[in-house]
N, C-alpha and C. Protein backbone atom coordinates (compact mmCIF):
# COMPACT_ATOMS: atom_id res chain seq x y z
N UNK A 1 -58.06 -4.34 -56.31
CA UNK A 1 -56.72 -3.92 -56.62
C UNK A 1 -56.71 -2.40 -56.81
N UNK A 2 -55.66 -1.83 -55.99
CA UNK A 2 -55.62 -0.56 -56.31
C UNK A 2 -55.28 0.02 -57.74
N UNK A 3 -55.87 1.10 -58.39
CA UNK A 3 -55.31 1.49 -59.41
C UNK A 3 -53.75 2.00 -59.25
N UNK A 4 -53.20 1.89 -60.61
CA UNK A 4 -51.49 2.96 -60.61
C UNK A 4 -51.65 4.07 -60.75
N UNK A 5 -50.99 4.57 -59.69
CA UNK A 5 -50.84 6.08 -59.93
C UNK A 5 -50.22 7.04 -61.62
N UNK A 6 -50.42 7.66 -61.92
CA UNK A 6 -49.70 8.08 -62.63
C UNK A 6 -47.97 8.62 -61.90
N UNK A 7 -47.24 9.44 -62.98
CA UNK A 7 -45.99 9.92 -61.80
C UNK A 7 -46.20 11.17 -61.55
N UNK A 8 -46.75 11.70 -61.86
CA UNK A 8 -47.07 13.33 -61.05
C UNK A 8 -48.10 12.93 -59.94
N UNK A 9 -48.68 11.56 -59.80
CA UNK A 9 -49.88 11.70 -58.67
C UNK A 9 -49.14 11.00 -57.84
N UNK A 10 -48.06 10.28 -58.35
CA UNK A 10 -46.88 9.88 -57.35
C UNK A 10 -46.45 10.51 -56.39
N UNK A 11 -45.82 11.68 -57.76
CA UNK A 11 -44.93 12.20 -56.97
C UNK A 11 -45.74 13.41 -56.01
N UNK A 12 -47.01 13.72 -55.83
CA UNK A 12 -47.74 14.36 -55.10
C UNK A 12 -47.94 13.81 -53.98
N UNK A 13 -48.06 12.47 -53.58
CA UNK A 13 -48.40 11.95 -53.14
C UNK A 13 -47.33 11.72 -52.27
N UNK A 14 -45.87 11.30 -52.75
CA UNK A 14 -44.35 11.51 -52.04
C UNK A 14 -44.54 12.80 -51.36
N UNK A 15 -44.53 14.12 -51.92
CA UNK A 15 -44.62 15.13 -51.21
C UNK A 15 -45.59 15.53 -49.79
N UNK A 16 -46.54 14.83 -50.25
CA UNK A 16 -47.50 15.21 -49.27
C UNK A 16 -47.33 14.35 -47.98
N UNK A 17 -46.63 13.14 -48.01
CA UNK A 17 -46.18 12.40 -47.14
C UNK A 17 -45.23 13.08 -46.28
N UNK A 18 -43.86 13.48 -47.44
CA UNK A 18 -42.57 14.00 -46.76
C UNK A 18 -43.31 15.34 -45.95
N UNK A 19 -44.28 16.09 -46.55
CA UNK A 19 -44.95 17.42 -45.52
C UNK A 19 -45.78 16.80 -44.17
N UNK A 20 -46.10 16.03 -44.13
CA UNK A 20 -46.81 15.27 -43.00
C UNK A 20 -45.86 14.74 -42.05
N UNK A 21 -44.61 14.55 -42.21
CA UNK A 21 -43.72 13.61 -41.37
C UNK A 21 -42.95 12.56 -41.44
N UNK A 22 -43.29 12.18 -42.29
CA UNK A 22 -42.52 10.75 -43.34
C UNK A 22 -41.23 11.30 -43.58
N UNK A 23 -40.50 11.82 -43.28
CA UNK A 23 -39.37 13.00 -43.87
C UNK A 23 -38.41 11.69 -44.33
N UNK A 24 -38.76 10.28 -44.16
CA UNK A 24 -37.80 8.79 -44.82
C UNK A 24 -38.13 8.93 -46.05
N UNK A 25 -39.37 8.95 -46.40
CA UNK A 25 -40.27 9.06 -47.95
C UNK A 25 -39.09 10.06 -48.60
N UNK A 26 -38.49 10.85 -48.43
CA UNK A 26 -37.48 12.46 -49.46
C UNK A 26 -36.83 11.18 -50.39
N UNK A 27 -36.39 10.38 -49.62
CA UNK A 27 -35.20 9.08 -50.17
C UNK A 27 -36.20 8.85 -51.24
N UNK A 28 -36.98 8.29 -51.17
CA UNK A 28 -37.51 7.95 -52.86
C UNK A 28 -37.48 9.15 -53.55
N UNK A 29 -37.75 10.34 -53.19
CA UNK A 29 -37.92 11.67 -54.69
C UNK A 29 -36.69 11.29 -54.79
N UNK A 30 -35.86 11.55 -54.06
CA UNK A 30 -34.17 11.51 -54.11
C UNK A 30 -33.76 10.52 -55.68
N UNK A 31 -34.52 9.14 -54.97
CA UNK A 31 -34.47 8.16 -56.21
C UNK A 31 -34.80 8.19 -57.57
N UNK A 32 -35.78 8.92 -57.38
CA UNK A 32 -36.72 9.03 -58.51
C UNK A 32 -35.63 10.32 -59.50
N UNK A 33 -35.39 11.31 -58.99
CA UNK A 33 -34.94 12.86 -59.87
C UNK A 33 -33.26 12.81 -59.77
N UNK A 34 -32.35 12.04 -59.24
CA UNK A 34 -31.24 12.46 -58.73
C UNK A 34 -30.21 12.45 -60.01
N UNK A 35 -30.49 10.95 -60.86
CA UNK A 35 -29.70 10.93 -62.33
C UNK A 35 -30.13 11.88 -63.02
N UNK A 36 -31.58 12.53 -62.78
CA UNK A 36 -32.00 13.73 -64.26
C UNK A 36 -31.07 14.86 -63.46
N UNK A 37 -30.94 15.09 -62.56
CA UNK A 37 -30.33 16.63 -61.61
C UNK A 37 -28.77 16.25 -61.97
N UNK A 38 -28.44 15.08 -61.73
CA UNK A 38 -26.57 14.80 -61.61
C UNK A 38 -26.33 14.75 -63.51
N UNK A 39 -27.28 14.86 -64.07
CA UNK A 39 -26.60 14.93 -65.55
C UNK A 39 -26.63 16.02 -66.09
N UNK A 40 -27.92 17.19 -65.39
CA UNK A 40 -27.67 18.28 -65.87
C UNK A 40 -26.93 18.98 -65.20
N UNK A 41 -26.37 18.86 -64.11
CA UNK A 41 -25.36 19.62 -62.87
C UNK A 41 -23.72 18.81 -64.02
N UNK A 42 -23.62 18.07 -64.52
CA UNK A 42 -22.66 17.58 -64.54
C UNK A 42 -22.22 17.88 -66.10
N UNK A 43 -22.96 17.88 -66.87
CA UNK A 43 -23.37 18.61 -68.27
C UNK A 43 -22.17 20.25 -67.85
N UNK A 44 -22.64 20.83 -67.25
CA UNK A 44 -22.03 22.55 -66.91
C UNK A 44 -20.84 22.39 -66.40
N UNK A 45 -20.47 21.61 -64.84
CA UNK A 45 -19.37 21.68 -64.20
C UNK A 45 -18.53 20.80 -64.37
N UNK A 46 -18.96 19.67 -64.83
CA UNK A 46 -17.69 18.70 -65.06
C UNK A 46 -16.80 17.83 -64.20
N UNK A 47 -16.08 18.76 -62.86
CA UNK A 47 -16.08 18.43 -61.72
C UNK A 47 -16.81 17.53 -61.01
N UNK A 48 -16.18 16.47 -60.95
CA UNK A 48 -16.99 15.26 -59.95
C UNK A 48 -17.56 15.45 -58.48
N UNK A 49 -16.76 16.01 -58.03
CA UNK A 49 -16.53 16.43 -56.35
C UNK A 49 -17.74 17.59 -56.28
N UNK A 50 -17.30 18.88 -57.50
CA UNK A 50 -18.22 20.23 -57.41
C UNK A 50 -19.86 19.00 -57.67
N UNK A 51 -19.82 18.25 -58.91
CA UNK A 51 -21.29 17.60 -58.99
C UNK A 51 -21.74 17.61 -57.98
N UNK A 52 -21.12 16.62 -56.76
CA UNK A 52 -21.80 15.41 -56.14
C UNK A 52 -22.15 16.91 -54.75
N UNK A 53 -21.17 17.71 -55.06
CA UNK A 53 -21.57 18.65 -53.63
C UNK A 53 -23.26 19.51 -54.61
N UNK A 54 -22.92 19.92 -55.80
CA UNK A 54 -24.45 20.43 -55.98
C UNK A 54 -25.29 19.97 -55.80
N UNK A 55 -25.24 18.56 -56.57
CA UNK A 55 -26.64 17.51 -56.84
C UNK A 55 -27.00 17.30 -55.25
N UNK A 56 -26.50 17.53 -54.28
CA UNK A 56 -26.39 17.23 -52.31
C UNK A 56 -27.48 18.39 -52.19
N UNK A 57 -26.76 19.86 -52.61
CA UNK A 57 -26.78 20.89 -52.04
C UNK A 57 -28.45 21.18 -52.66
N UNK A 58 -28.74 20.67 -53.83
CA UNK A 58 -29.93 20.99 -54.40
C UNK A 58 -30.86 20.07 -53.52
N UNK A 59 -30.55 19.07 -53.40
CA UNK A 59 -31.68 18.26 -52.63
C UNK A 59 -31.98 18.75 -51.41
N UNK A 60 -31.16 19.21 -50.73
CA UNK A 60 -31.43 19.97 -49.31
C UNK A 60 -31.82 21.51 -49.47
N UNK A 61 -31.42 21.73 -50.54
CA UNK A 61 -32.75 22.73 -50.53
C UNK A 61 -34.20 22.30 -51.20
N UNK A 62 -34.39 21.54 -52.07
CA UNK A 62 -35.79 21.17 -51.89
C UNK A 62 -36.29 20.54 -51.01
N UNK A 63 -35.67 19.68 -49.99
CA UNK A 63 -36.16 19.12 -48.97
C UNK A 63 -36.86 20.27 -47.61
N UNK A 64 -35.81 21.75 -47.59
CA UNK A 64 -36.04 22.79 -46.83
C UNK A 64 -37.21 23.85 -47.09
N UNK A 65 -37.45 23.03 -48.69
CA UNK A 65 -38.25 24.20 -49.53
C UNK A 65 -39.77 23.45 -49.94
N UNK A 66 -39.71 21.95 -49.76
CA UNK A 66 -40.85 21.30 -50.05
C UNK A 66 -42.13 21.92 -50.01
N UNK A 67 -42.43 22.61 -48.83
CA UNK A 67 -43.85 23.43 -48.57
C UNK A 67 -43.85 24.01 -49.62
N UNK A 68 -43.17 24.88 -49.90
CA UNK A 68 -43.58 25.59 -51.08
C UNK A 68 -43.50 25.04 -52.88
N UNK A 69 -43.36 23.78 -52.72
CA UNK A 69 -43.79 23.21 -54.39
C UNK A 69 -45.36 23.20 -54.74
N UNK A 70 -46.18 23.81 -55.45
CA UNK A 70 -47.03 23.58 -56.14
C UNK A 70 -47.66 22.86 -56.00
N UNK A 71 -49.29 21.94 -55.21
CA UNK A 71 -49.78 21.32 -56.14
C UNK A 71 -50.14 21.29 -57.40
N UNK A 72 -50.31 20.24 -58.90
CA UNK A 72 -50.08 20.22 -59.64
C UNK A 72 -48.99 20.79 -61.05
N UNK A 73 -48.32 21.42 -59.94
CA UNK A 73 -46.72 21.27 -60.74
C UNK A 73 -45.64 20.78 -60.71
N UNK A 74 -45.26 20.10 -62.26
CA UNK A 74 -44.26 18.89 -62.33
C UNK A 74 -43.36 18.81 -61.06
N UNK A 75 -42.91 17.94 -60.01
CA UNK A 75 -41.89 18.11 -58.96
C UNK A 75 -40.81 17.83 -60.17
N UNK A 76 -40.45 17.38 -61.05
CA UNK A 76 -39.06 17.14 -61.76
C UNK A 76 -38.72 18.55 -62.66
N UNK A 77 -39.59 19.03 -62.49
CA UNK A 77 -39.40 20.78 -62.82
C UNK A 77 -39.24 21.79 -62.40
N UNK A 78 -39.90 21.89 -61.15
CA UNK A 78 -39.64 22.41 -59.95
C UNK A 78 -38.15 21.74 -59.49
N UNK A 79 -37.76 20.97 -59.39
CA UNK A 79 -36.71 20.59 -58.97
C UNK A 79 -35.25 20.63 -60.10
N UNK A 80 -35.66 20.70 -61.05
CA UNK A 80 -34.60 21.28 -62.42
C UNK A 80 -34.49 22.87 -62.09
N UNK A 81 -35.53 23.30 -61.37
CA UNK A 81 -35.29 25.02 -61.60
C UNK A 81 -34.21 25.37 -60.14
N UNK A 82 -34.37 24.20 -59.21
CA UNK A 82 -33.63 24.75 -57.95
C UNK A 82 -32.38 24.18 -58.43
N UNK A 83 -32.35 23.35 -59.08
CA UNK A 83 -30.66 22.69 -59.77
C UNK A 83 -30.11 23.92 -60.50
N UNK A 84 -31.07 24.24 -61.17
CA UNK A 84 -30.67 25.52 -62.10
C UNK A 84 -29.97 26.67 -61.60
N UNK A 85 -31.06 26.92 -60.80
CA UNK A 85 -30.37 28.15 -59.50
C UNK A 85 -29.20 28.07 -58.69
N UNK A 86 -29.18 26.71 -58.11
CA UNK A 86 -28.12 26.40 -57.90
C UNK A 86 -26.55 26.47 -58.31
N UNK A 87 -26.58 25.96 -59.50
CA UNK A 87 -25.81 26.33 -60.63
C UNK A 87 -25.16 27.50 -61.44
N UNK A 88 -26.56 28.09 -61.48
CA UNK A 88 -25.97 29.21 -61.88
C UNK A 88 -25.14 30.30 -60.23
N UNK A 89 -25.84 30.04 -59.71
CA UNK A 89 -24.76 30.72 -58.21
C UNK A 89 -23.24 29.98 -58.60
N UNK A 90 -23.34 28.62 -58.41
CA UNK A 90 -21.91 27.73 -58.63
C UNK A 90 -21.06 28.74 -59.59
N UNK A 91 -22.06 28.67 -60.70
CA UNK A 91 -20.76 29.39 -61.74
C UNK A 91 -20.57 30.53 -61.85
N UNK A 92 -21.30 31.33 -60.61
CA UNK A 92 -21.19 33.06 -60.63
C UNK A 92 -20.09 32.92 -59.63
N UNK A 93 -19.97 31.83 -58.24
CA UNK A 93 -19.01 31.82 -57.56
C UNK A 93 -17.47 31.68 -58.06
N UNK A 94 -17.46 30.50 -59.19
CA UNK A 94 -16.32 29.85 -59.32
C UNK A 94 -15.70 30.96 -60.32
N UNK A 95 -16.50 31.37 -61.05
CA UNK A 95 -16.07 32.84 -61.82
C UNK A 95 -15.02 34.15 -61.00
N UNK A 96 -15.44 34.08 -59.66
CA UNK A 96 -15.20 35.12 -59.02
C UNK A 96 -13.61 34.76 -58.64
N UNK A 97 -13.96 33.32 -58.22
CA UNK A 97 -12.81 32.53 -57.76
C UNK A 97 -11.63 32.44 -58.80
N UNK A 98 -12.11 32.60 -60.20
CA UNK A 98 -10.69 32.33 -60.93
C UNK A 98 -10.65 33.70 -61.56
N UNK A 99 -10.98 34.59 -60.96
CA UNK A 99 -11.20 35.89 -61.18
C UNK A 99 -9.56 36.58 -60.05
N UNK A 100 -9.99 36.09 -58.41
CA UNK A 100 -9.00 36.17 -57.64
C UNK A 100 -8.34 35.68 -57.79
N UNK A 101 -8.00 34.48 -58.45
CA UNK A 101 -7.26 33.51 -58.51
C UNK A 101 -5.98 34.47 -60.03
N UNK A 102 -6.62 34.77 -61.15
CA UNK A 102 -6.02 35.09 -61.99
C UNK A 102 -5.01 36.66 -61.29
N UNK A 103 -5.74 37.53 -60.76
CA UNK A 103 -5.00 38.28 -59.95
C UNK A 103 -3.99 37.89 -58.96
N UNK A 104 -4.52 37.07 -58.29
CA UNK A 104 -2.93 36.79 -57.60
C UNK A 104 -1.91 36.06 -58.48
N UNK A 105 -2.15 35.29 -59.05
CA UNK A 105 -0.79 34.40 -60.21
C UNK A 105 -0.52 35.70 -60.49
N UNK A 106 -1.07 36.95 -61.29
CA UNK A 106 -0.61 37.76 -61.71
C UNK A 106 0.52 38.81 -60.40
N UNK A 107 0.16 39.04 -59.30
CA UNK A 107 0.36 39.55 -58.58
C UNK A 107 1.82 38.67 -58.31
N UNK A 108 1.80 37.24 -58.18
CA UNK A 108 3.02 36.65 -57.88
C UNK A 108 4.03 36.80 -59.11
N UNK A 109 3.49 36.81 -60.28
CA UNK A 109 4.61 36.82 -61.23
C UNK A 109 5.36 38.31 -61.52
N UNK A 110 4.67 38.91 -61.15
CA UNK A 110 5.08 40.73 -61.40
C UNK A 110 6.04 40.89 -59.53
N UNK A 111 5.47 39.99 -59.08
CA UNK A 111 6.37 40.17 -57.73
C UNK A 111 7.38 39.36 -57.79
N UNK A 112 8.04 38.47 -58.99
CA UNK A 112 8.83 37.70 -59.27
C UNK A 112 9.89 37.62 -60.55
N UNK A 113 8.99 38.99 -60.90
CA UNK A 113 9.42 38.99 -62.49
C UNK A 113 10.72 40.25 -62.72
N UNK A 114 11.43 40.03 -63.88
CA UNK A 114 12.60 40.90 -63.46
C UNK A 114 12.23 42.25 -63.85
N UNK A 115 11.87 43.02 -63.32
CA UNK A 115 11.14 44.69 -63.62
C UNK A 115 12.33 45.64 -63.23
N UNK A 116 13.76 45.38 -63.73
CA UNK A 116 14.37 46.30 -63.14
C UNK A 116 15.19 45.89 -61.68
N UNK A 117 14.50 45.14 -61.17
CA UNK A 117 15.52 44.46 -59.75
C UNK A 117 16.70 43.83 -60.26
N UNK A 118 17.52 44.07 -59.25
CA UNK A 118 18.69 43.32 -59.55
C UNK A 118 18.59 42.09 -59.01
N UNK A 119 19.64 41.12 -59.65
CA UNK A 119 19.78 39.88 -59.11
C UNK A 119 19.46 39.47 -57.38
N UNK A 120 20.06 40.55 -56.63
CA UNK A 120 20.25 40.23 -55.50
C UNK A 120 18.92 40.79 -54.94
N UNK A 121 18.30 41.79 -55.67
CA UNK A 121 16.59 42.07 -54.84
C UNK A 121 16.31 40.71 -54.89
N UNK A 122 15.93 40.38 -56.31
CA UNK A 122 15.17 38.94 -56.48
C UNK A 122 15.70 37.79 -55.87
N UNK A 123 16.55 38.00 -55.39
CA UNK A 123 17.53 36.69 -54.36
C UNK A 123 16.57 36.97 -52.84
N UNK A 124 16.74 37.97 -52.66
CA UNK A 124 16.15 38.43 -51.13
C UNK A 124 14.95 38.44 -50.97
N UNK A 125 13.76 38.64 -52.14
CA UNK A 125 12.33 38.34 -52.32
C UNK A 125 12.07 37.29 -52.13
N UNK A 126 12.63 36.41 -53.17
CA UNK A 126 12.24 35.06 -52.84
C UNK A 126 12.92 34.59 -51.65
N UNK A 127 13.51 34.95 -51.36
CA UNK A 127 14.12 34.28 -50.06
C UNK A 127 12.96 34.76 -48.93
N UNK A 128 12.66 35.55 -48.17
CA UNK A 128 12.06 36.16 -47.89
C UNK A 128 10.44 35.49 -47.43
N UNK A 129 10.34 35.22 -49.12
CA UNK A 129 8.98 34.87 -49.77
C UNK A 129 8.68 33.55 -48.95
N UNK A 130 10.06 32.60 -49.29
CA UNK A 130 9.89 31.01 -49.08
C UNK A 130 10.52 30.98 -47.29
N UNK A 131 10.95 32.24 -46.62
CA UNK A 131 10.90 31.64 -45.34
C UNK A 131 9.71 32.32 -44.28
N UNK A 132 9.22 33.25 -45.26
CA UNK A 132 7.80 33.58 -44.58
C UNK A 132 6.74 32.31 -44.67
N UNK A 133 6.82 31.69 -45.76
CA UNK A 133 6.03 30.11 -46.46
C UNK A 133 6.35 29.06 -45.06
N UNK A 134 7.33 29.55 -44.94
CA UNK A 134 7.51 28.35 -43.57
C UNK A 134 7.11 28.35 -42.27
N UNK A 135 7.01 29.44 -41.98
CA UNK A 135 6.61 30.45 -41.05
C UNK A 135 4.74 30.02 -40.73
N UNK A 136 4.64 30.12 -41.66
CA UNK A 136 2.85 29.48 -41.56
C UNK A 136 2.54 28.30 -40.86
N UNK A 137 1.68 28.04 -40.45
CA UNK A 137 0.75 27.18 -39.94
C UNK A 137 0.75 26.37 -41.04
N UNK A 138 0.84 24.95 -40.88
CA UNK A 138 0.91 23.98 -41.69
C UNK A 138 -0.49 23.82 -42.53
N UNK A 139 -1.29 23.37 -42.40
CA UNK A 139 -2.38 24.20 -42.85
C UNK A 139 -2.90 24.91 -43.98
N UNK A 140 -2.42 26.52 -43.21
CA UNK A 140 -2.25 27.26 -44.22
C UNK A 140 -1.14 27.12 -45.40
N UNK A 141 -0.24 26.75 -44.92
CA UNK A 141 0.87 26.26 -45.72
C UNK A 141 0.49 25.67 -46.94
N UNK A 142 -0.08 24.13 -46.41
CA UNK A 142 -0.80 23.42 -47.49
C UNK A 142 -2.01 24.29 -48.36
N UNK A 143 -2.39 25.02 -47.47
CA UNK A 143 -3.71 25.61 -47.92
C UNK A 143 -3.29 26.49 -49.56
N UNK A 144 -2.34 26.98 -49.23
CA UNK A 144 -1.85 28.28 -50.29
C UNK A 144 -1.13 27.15 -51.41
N UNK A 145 -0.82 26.63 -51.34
CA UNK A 145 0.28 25.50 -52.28
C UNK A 145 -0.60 24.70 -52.83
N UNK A 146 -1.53 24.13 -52.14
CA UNK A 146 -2.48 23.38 -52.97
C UNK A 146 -3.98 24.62 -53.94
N UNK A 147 -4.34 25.56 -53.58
CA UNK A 147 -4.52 26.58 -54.27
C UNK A 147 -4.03 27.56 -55.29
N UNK A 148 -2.82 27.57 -54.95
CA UNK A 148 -2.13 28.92 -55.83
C UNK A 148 -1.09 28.27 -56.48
N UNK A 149 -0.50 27.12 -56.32
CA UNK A 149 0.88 26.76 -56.68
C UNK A 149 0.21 25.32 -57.94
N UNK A 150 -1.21 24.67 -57.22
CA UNK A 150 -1.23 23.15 -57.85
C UNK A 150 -2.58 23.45 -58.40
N UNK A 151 -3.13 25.02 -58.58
CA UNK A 151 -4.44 25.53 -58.77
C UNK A 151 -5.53 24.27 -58.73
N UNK A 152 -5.85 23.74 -57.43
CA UNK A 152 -7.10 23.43 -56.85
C UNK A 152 -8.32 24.68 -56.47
N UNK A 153 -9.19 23.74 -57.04
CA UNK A 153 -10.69 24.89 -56.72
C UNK A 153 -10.46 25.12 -55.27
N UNK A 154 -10.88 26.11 -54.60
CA UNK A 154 -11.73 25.98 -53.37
C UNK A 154 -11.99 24.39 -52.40
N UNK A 155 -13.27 24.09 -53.45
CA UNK A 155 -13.93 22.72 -52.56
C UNK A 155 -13.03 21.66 -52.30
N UNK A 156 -12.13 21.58 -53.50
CA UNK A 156 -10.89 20.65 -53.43
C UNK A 156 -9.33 20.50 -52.45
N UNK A 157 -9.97 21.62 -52.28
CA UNK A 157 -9.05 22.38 -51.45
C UNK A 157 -9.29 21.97 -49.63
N UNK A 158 -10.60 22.56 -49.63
CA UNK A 158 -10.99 22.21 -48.39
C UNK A 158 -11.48 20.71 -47.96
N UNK A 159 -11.57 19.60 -48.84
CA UNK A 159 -11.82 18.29 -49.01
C UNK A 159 -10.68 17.57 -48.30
N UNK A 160 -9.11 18.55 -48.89
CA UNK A 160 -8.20 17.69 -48.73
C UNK A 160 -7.67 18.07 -47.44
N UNK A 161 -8.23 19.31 -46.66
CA UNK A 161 -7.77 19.54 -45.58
C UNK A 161 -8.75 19.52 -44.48
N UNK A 162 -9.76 18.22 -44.91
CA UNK A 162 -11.34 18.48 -44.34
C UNK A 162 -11.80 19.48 -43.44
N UNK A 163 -11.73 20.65 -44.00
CA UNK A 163 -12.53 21.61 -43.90
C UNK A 163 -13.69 22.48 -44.71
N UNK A 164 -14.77 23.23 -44.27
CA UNK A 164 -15.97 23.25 -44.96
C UNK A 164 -14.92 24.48 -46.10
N UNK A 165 -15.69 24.93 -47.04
CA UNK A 165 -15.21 25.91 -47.79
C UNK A 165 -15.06 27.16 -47.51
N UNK A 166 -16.00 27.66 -46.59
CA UNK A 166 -15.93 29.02 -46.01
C UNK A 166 -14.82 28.68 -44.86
N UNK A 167 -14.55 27.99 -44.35
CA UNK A 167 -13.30 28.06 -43.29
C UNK A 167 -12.17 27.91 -44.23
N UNK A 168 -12.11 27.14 -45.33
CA UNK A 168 -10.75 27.27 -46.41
C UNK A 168 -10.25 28.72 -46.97
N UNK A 169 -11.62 28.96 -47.21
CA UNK A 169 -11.56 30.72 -47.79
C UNK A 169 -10.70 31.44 -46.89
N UNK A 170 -11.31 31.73 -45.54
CA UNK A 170 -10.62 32.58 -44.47
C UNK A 170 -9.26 32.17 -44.29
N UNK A 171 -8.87 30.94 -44.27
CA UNK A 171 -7.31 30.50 -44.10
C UNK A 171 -6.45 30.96 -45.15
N UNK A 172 -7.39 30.76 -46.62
CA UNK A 172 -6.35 31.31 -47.20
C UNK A 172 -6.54 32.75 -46.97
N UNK A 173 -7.11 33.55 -46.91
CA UNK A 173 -7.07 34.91 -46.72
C UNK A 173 -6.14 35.08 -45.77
N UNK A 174 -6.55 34.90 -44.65
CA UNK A 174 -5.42 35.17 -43.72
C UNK A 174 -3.78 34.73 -43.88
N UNK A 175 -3.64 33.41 -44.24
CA UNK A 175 -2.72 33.09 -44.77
C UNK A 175 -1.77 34.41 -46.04
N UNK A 176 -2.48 34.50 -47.04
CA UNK A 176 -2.48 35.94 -48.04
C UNK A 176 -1.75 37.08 -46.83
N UNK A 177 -2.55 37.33 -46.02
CA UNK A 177 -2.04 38.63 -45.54
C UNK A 177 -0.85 38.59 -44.15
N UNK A 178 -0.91 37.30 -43.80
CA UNK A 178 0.33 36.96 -42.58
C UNK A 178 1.50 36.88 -43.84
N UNK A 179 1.70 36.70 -44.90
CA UNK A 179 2.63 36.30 -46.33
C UNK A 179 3.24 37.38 -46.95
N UNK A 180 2.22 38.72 -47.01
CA UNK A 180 2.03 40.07 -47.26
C UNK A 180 2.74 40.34 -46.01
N UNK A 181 2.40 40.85 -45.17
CA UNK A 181 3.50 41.57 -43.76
C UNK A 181 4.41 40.81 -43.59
N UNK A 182 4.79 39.41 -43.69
CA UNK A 182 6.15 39.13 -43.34
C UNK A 182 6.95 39.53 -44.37
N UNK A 183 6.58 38.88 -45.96
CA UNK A 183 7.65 39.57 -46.44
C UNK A 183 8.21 40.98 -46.65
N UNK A 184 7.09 42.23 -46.38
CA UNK A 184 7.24 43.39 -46.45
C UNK A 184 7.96 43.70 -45.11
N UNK A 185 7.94 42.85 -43.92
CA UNK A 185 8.46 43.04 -42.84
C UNK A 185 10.20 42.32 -43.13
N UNK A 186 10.04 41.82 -43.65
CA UNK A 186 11.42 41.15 -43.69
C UNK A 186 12.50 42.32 -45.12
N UNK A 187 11.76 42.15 -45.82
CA UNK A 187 12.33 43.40 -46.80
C UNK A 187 13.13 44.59 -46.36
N UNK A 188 12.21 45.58 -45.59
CA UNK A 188 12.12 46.49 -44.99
C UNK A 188 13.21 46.13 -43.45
N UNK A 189 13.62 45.40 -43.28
CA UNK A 189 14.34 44.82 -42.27
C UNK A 189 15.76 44.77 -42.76
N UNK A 190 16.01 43.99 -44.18
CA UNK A 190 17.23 43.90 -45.13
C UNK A 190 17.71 45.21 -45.29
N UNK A 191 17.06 46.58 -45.66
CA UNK A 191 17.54 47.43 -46.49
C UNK A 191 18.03 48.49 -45.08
């Protein structure tokens, strides 16, 4: 009868497989670390959707990064530190994001707010505002309304319009600045 492994000679032993070719064998580390990674990813963000995309995003990078784990160092430690890293990027990103995010609400309410316009500017702004809104690509349309109006993250954003996040980003950007020249084009057209 074979002896039991301990779990670090296990999990050496998983690794050294998945580096040889077994790349089916990842599914058991997967098994083995995924509740300790999804409780501490989930502990910080809270977000179900942001979780399930880290706890993903971490495994594929240790799966990309396997060569370089350690013999004889813990894989559930090594693999807490790429969760970690992970994470902390997440929350340097999402920071940035409600960073832009707080600037434009601000930007819309000072572009909405009564500073001296008369009734009829602010009649023609928003007017302006909501037929440039139509004017968009449906899409983008949704894109800006479900971001700026129903403040969805990013990922949530691009989930619901299945697109990756970096293609959501650019839509709304562009979206932002086709929104910017029409209404300054339409303004400038009125007076």
């Amino acid at each position: 009868m074979k002896p039991m492994l301990t779990d670090a000679a296990a999990d050496e032993q998983l690794v050294r497989r998945v580096l040889a070719g077994e790349i089916e064998v990842f599914a058991q580390i997967v098994d083995r670390y995924e509740t300790d990674i999804w409780k501490m990813v989930a502990a910080l963000l809270g977000d179900r959707a942001r979780c399930e995309n880290l706890v993903q995003q971490c495994f594929v990078n240790a799966y990309e990064h396997l060569h370089q784990h350690q013999a004889g160092r813990e894989l559930g430690a090594w693999l807490r530190g790429i969760a970690r890293n992970a994470l902390r990027e997440e929350l340097r990103r999402s920071s940035r994001e409600r960073h832009r995010m707080i600037l434009y609400r601000e930007y819309l309410r000072v572009l909405y707010s009564d500073d001296g316009r008369s009734a009829l500017e602010q009649d023609r702004l928003a007017s302006a505002l909501k037929d440039c809104r139509q004017s968009l690509a449906t899409a983008a349309a949704t894109a800006v309304a479900l971001h700026y109006e129903d403040g969805l993250a990013l990922e949530a954003v691009a989930a619901r319009l299945g697109r990756t996040v970096a293609a959501t980003k650019q839509l709304l950007f562009r979206a932002r600045v086709a929104l910017r020249a029409c209404v300054e084009s339409r303004l400038s057209a009125d007076t």
